[in-house]
Protein backbone atom coordinates (compact mmCIF):
# COMPACT_ATOMS: atom_id res chain seq x y z
CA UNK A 1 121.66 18.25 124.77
CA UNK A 2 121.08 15.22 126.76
CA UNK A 3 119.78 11.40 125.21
CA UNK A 4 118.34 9.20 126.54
CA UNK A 5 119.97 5.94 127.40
CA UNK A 6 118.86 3.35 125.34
CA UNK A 7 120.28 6.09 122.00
CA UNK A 8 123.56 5.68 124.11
CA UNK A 9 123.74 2.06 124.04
CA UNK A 10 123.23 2.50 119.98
CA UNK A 11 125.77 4.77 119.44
CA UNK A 12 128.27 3.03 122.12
CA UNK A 13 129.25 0.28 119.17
CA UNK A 14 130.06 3.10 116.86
CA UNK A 15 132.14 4.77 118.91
CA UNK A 16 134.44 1.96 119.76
CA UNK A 17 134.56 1.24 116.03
CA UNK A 18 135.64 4.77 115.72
CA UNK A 19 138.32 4.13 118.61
CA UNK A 20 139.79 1.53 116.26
CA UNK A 21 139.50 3.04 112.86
CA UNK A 22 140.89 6.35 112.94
CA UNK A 23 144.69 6.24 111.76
CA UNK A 24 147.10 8.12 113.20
CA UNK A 25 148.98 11.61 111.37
CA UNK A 26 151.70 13.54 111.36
CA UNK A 27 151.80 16.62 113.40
CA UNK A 28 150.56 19.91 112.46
CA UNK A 29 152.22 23.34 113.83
CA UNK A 30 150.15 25.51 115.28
CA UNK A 31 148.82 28.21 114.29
CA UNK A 32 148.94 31.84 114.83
CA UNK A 33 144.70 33.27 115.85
CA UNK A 34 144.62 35.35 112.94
CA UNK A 35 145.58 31.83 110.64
CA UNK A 36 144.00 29.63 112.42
CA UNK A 37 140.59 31.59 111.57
CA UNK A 38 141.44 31.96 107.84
CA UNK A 39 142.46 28.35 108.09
CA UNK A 40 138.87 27.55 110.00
CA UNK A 41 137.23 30.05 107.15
CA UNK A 42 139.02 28.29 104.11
CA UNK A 43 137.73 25.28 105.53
CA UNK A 44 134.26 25.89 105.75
CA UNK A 45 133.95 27.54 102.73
CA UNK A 46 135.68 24.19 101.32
CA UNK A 47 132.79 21.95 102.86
CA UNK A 48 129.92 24.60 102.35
CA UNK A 49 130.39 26.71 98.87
CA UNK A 50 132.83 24.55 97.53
CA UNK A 51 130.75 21.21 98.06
CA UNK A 52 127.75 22.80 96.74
CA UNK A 53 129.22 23.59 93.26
CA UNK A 54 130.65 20.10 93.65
CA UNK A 55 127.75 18.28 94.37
CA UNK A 56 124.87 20.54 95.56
CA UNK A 57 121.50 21.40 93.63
CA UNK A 58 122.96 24.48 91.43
CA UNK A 59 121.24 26.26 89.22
CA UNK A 60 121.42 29.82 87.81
CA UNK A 61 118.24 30.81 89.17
CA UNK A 62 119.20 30.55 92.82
CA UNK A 63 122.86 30.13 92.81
CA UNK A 64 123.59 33.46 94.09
CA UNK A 65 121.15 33.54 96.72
CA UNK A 66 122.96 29.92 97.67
CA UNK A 67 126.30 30.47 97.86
CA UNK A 68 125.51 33.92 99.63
CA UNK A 69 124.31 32.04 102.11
CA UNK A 70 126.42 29.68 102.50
CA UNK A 71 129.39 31.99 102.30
CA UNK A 72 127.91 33.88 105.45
CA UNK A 73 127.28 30.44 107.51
CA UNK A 74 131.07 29.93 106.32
CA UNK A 75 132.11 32.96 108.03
CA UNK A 76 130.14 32.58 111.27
CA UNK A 77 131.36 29.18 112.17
CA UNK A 78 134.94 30.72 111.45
CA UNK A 79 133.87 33.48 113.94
CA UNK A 80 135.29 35.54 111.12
CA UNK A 81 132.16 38.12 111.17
CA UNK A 82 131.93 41.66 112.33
CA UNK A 83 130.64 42.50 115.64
CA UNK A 84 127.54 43.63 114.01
CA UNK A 85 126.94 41.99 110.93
CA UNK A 86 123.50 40.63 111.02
CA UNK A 87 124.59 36.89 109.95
CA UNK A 88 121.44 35.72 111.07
CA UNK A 89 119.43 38.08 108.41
CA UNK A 90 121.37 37.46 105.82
CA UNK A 91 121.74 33.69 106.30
CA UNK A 92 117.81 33.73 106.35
CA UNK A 93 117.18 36.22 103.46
CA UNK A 94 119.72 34.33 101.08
CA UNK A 95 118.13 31.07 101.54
CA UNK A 96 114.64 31.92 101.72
CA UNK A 97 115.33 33.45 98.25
CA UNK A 98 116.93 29.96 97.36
CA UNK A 99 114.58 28.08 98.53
CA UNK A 100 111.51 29.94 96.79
CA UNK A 101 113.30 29.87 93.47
CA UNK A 102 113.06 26.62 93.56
CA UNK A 103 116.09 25.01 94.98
CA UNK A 104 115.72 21.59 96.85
CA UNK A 105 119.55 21.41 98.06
CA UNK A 106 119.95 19.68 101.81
CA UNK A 107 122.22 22.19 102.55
CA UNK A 108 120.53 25.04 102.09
CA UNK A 109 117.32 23.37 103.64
CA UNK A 110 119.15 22.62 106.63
CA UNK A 111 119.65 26.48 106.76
CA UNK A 112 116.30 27.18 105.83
CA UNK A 113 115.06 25.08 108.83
CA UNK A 114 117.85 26.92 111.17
CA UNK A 115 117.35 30.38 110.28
CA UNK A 116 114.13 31.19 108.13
CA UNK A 117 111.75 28.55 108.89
CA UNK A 118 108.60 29.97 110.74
CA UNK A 119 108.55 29.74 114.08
CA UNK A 120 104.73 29.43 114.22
CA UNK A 121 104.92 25.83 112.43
CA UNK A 122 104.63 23.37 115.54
CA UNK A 123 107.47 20.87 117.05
CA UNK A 124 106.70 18.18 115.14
CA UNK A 125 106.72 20.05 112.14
CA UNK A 126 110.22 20.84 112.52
CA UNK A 127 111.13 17.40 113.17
CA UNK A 128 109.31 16.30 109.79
CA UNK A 129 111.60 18.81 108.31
CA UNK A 130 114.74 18.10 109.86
CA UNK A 131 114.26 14.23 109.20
CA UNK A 132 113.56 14.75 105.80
CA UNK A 133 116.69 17.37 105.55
CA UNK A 134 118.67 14.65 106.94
CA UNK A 135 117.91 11.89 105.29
CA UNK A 136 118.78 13.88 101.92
CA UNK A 137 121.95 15.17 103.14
CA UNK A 138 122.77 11.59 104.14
CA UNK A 139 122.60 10.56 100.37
CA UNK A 140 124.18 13.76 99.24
CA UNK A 141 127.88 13.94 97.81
CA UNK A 142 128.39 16.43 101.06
CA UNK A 143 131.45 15.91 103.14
CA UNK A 144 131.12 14.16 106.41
CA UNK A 145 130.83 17.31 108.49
CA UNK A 146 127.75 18.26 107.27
CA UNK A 147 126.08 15.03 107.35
CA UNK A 148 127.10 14.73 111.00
CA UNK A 149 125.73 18.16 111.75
CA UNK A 150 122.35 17.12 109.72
CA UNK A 151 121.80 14.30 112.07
CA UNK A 152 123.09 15.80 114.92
CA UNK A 153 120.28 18.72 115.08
CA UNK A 154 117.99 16.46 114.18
CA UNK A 155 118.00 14.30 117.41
CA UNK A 156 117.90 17.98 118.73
CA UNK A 157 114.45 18.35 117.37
CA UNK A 158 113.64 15.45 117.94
CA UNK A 159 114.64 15.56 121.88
CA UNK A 160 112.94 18.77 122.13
CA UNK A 161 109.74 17.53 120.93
CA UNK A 162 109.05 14.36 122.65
CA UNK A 163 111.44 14.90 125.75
CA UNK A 164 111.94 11.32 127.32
CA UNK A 165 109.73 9.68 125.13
CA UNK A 166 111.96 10.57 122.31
CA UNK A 167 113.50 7.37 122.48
CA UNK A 168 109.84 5.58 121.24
CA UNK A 169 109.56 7.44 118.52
CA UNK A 170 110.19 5.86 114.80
CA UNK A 171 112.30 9.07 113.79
CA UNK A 172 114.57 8.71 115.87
CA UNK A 173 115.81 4.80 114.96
CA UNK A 174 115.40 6.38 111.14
CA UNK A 175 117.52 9.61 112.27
CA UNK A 176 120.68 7.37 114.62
CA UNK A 177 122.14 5.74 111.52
CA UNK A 178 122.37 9.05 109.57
CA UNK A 179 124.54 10.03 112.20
CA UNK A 180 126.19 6.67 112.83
CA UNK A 181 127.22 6.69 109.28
CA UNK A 182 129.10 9.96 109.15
CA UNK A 183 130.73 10.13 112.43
CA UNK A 184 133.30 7.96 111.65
CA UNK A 185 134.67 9.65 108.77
CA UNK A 186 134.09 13.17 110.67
CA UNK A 187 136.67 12.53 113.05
CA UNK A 188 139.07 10.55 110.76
CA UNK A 189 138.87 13.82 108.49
CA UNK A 190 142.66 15.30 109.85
CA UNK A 191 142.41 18.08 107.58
CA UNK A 192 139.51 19.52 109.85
CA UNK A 193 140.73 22.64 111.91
CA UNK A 194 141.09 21.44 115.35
CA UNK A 195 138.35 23.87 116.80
CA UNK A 196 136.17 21.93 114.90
CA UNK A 197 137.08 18.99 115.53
CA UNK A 198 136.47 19.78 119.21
CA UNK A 199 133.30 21.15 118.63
CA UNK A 200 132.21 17.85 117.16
CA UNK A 201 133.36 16.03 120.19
CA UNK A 202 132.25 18.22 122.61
CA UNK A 203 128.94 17.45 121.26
CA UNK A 204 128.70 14.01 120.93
CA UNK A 205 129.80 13.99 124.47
CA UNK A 206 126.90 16.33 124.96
CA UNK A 207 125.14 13.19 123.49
CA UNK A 208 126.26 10.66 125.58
CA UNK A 209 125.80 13.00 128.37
CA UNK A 210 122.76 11.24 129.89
CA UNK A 211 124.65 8.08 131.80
CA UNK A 212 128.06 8.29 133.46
CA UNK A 213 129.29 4.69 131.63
CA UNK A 214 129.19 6.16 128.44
CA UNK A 215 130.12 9.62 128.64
CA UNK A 216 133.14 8.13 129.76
CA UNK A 217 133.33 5.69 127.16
CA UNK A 218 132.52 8.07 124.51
CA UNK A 219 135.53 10.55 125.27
CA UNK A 220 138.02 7.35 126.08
CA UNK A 221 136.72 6.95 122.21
CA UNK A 222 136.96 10.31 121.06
CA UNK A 223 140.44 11.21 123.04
CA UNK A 224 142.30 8.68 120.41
CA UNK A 225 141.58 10.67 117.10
CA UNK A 226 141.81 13.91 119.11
CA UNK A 227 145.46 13.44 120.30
CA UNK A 228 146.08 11.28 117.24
CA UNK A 229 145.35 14.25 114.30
CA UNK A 230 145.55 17.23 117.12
CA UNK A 231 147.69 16.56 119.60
CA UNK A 232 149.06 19.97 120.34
CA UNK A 233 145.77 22.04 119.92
CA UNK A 234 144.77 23.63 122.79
CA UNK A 235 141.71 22.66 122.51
CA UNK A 236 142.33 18.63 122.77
CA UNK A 237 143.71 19.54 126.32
CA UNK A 238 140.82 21.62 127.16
CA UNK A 239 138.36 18.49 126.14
CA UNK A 240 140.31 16.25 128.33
CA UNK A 241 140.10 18.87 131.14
CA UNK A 242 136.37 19.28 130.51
CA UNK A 243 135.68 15.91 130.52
CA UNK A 244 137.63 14.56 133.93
CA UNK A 245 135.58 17.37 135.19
CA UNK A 246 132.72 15.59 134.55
CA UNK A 247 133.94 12.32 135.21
CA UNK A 248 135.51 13.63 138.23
CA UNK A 249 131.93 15.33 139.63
CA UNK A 250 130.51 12.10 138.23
CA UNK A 251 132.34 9.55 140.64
CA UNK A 252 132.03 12.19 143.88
CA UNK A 253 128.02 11.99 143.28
CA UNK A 254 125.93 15.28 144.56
CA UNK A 255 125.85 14.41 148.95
CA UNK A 256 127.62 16.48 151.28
CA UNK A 257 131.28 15.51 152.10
CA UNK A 258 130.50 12.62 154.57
CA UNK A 259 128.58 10.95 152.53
CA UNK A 260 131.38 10.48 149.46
CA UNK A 261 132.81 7.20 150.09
CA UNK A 262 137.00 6.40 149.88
CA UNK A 263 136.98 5.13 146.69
CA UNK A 264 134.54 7.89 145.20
CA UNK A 265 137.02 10.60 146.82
CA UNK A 266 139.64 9.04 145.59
CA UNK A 267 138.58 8.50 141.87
CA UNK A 268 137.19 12.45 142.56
CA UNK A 269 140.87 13.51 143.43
CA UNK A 270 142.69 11.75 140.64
CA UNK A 271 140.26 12.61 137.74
CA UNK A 272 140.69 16.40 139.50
CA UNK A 273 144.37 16.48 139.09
CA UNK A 274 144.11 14.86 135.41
CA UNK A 275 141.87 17.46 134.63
CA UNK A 276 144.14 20.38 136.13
CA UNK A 277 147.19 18.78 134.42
CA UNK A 278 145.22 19.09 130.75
CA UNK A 279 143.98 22.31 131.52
CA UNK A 280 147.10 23.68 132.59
CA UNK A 281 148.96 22.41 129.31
CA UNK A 282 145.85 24.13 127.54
CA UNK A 283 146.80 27.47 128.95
CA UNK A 284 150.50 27.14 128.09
CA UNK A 285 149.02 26.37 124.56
CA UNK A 286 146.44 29.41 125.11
CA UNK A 287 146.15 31.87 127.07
CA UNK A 288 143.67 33.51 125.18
CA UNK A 289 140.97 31.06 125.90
CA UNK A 290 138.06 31.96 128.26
CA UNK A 291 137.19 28.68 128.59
CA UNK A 292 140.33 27.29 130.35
CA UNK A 293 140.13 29.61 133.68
CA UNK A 294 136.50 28.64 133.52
CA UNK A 295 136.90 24.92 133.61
CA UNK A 296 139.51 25.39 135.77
CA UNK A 297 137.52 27.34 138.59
CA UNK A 298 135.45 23.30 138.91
CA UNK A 299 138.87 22.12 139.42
CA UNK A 300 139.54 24.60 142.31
CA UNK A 301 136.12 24.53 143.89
CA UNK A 302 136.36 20.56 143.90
CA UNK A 303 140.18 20.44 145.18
CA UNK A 304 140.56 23.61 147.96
CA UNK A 305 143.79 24.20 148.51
CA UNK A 306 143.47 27.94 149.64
CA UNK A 307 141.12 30.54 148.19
CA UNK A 308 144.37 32.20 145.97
CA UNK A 309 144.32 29.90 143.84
CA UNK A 310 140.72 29.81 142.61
CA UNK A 311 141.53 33.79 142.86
CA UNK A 312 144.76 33.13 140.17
CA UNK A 313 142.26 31.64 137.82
CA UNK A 314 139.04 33.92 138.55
CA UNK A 315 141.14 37.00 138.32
CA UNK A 316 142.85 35.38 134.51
CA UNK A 317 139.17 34.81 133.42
CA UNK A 318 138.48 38.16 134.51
CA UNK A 319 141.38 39.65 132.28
CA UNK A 320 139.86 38.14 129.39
CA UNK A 321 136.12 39.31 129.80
CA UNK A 322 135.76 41.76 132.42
CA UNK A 323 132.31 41.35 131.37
CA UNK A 324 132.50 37.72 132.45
CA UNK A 325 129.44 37.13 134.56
CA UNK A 326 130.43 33.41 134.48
CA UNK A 327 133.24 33.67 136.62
CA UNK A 328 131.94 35.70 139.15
CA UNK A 329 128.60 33.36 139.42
CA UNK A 330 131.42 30.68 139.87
CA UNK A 331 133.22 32.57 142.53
CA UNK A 332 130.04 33.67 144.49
CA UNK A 333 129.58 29.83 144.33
CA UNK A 334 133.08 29.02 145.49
CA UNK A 335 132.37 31.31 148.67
CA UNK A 336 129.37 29.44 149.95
CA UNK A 337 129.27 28.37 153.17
CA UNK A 338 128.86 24.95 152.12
CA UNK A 339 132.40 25.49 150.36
CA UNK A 340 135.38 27.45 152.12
CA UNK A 341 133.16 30.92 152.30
CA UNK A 342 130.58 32.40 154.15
CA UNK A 343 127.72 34.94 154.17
CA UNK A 344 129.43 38.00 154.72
CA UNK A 345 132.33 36.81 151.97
CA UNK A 346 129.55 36.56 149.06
CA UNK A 347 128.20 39.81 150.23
CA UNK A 348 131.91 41.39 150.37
CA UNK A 349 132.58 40.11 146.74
CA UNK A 350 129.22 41.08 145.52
CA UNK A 351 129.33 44.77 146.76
CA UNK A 352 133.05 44.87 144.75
CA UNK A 353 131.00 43.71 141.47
CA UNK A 354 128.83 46.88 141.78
CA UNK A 355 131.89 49.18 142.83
CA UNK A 356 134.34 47.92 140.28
CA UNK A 357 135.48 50.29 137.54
CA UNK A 358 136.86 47.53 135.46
CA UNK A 359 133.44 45.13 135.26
CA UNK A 360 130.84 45.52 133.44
CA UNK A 361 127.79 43.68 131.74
CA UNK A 362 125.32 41.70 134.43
CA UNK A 363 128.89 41.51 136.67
CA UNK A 364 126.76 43.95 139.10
CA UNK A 365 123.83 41.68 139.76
CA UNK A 366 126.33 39.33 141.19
CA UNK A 367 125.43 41.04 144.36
CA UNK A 368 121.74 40.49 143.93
CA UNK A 369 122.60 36.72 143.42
CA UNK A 370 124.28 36.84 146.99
CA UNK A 371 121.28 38.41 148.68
CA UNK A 372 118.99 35.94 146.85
CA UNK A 373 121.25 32.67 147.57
CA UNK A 374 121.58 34.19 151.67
CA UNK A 375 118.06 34.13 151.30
CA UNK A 376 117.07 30.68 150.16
CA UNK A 377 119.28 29.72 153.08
CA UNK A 378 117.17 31.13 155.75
CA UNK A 379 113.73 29.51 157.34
CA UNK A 380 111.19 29.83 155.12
CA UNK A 381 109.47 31.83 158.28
CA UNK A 382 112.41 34.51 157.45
CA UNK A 383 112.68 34.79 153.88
CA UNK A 384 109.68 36.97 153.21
CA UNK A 385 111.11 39.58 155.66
CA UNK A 386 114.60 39.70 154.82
CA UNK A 387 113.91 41.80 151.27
CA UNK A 388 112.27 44.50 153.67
CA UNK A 389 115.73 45.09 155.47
CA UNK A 390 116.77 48.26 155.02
CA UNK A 391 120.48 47.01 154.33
CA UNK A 392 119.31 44.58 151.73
CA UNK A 393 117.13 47.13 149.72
CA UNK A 394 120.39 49.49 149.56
CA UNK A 395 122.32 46.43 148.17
CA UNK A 396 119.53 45.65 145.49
CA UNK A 397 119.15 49.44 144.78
CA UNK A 398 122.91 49.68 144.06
CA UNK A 399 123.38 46.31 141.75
CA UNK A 400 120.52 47.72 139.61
CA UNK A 401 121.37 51.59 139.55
CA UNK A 402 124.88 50.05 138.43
CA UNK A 403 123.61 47.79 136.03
CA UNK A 404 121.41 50.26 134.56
CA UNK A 405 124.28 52.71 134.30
CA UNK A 406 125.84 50.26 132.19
CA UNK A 407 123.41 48.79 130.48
CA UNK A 408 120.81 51.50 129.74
CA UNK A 409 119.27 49.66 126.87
CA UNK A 410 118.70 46.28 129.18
CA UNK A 411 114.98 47.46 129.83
CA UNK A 412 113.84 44.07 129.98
CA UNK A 413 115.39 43.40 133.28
CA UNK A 414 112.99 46.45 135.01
CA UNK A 415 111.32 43.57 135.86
CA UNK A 416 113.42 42.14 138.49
CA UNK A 417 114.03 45.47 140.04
CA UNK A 418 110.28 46.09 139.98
CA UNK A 419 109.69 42.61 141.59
CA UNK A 420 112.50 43.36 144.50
CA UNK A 421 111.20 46.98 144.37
CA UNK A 422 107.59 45.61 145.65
CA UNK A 423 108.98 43.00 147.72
CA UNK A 424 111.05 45.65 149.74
CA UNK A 425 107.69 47.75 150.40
CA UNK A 426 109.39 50.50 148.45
CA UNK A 427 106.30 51.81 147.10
CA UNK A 428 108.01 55.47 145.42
CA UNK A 429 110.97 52.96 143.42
CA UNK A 430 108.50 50.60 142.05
CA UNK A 431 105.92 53.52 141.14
CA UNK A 432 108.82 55.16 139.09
CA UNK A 433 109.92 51.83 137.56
CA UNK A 434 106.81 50.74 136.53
CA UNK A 435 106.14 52.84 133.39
CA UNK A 436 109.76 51.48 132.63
CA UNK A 437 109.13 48.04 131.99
CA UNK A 438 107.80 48.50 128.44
CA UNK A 439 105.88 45.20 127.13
CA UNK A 440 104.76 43.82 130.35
CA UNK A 441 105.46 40.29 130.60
CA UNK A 442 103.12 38.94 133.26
CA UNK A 443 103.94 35.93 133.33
CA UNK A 444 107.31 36.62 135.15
CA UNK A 445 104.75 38.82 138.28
CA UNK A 446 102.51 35.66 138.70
CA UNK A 447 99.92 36.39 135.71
CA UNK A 448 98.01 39.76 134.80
CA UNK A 449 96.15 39.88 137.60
CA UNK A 450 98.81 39.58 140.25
CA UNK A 451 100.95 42.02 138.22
CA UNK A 452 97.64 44.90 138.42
CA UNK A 453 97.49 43.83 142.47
CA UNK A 454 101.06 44.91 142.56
CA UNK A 455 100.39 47.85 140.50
CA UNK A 456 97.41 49.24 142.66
CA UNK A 457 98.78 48.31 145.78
CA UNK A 458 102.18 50.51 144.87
CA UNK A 459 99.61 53.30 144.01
CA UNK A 460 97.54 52.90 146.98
CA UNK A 461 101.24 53.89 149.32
CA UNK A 462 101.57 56.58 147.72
CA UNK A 463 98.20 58.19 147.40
CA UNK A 464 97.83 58.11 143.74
CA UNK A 465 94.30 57.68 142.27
CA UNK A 466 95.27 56.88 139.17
């Protein structure tokens, strides 16, 4: 979620009053996984269910439906829930229910508007109802947390609605003191499990993202009551490691090497090893976390120092998620030319995603990625050519077989093979993936009538009338 500037300059006040108001606490032990998700659980439910009996709109008629919900948003923020509990349908049927009974709570509007609102009413409908939702929560005997969150998706809305006019519209100015007012007391709140307190910094970094001044501002604010209440979470390092990232990528600019001045590379290199410093105490905390290896693949692509060691942290990320698609998207990027790789290393990496035994998920497309990024490197002149290569086909062909293979349900993604399929002048493939692609979405060929050219002209190769 980005903002737009003028929303940063508001909130830029409030966060140095934050910086200055938020007392320090004893430390906390940490916590084994398995407690530190009842803890997370026992606090939700504490904010959610037990604030609603405390102070929400109760009443017999809908209390059930309420607290059922509730309970079950409870859970998935804990990341408590079964792999395939539908949290989503029940979150929606429980306060549907609530909400046609009768009940008027902010809380369960706010989930109403999440999860069962229809998605037929238009944008500015949902900021009506957001605003609205907001405004009540903001007067309601809620804890903090929620009326953070409240405001928080409602600048959401409201960003996805107007885009960079947001900043013009009267909602908003109505909708940045809701969240001025609870943000304070949010982060003051010690008793808040540290994932959640970094998932309320992380965002309003997210907020602030839109100018380099105050996203580093904002976490110079935020870092205080993070390594004041949390100082040994794991996930207060991996903030600070996440944001000299930023700050780091930030100072270096986007140009090529020569164009970085000295005291942009240097800023580049220190933020880089503060960064790698946090992140590294964030492992020692973690090891567990997918996100640390991740952040810390930036910090190897940014700093060199041999390819093994963006390998060490690639190959730990891997561990966790051989699944991770992330990773190797990050690695294919590390071996760019433009960085310490080349051609023939993205291709070499991308043919081991297809062959590997232990990967799984999209990994395989990986190689697909390396044809398509070799490709956007060449003259336009050659581009159109190069899928036609008989090498290149049997590289596409093998990514998707693979993929396929382990992903037999992923029908949706026929359509890329179909597209690279025509593109290749392998009339027989595309014929037999055609009737494979289910719901046709045209839009993704060019429109219906480029999709039927593409559909004749496969039939016309091959000789069939049909």
């Amino acid at each position: 979620m980005k903002i737009h500037w003028l929303v940063g300059l508001r909130l830029t006040g409030l966060l140095i009053a934050i910086c200055l108001a938020v007392s320090a606490c004893n430390k906390t032990p940490s916590l084994s996984p398995e407690a530190a998700r009842q803890n997370r659980l026992d606090w939700n439910l504490k904010t959610l269910v037990g604030a609603y009996e405390d102070n929400g709109d109760t009443d017999a008629k809908w209390d059930e439906s309420a607290t059922n919900a509730l309970t079950e948003f409870a859970r998935a923020r804990a990341s408590v829930t079964d792999a395939d509990e539908p949290v989503a349908e029940i979150i929606s049927t429980n306060v549907a229910a609530a909400v046609h009974a009768g009940c008027d709570d902010p809380m369960i509007n706010y989930l109403f508007i999440k999860y069962a609102m229809a998605q037929t009413n238009s944008k500015e409908a949902f900021v009506k109802a957001f605003s609205k939702m907001a405004k009540d929560m903001n007067q309601s005997g809620y804890p903090p947390i929620r009326k953070f969150y409240a405001a928080a998706r409602t600048l959401d809305q409201i960003f996805y609605a107007y885009g960079t006019n947001s900043f013009r519209q009267p909602v908003e100015t109505e909708t940045m003191p809701l969240l001025n007012n609870s943000l304070n007391a949010t982060l003051a709140d010690k008793t808040m499990p540290a994932q959640e307190a970094y998932e309320v910094a992380d965002l309003i970094l997210s907020l602030m993202g839109g100018g380099t001044n105050f996203y580093e501002q904002t976490y110079h604010c935020v870092e205080k009551p993070l390594f004041e209440n949390w100082p040994e979470a794991d996930t207060t390092w991996l903030l600070k490691g996440s944001a000299y990232i930023h700050m780091a990528w930030d100072a270096r600019g986007n140009g090529y090497a020569d164009t970085v001045s000295d005291e942009a590379g240097k800023l580049f290199d220190e933020r880089l090893a503060t960064a790698e410093d946090a992140l590294e105490h964030a492992w020692k905390l973690n090891p567990k976390d997918l996100k640390i290896p991740l952040q810390m693949m930036s910090v190897m692509l940014g700093q060199g120092g041999g390819r093994d060691r963006m390998e060490l942290w690639f190959n730990r990320a891997m561990e966790l998620d051989p699944n991770n698609y992330t990773a190797c998207h990050d690695k294919l990027y590390y071996l760019e030319p433009k960085w310490y790789g080349s051609d023939e290393d993205q291709l070499a990496f991308g043919r081991e995603c297809v062959q590997s035994k232990k990967w799984g998920g999209q990994v395989p497309l990986i190689l697909v990625d390396a044809h398509v990024w070799i490709n956007a490197r060449l003259d336009k002149s050659e581009q159109a050519a190069y899928w036609k290569r008989t090498d290149v086909w049997a590289d596409i062909q093998s990514a998707y077989d693979r993929f396929f293979e382990l992903n037999p349900d992923a029908i949706g993604y026929y359509h890329n093979y179909a597209w690279y399929a025509c593109h290749a002048e392998q009339w027989d493939k595309l014929n037999a993936l055609i009737p494979k692609l289910g719901p046709v979405n045209y839009a993704f060929f060019g429109g219906r009538d480029e999709f039927d050219k593409m559909v004749q002209l496969a039939r016309q190769h091959t000789n069939d009338p049909k």
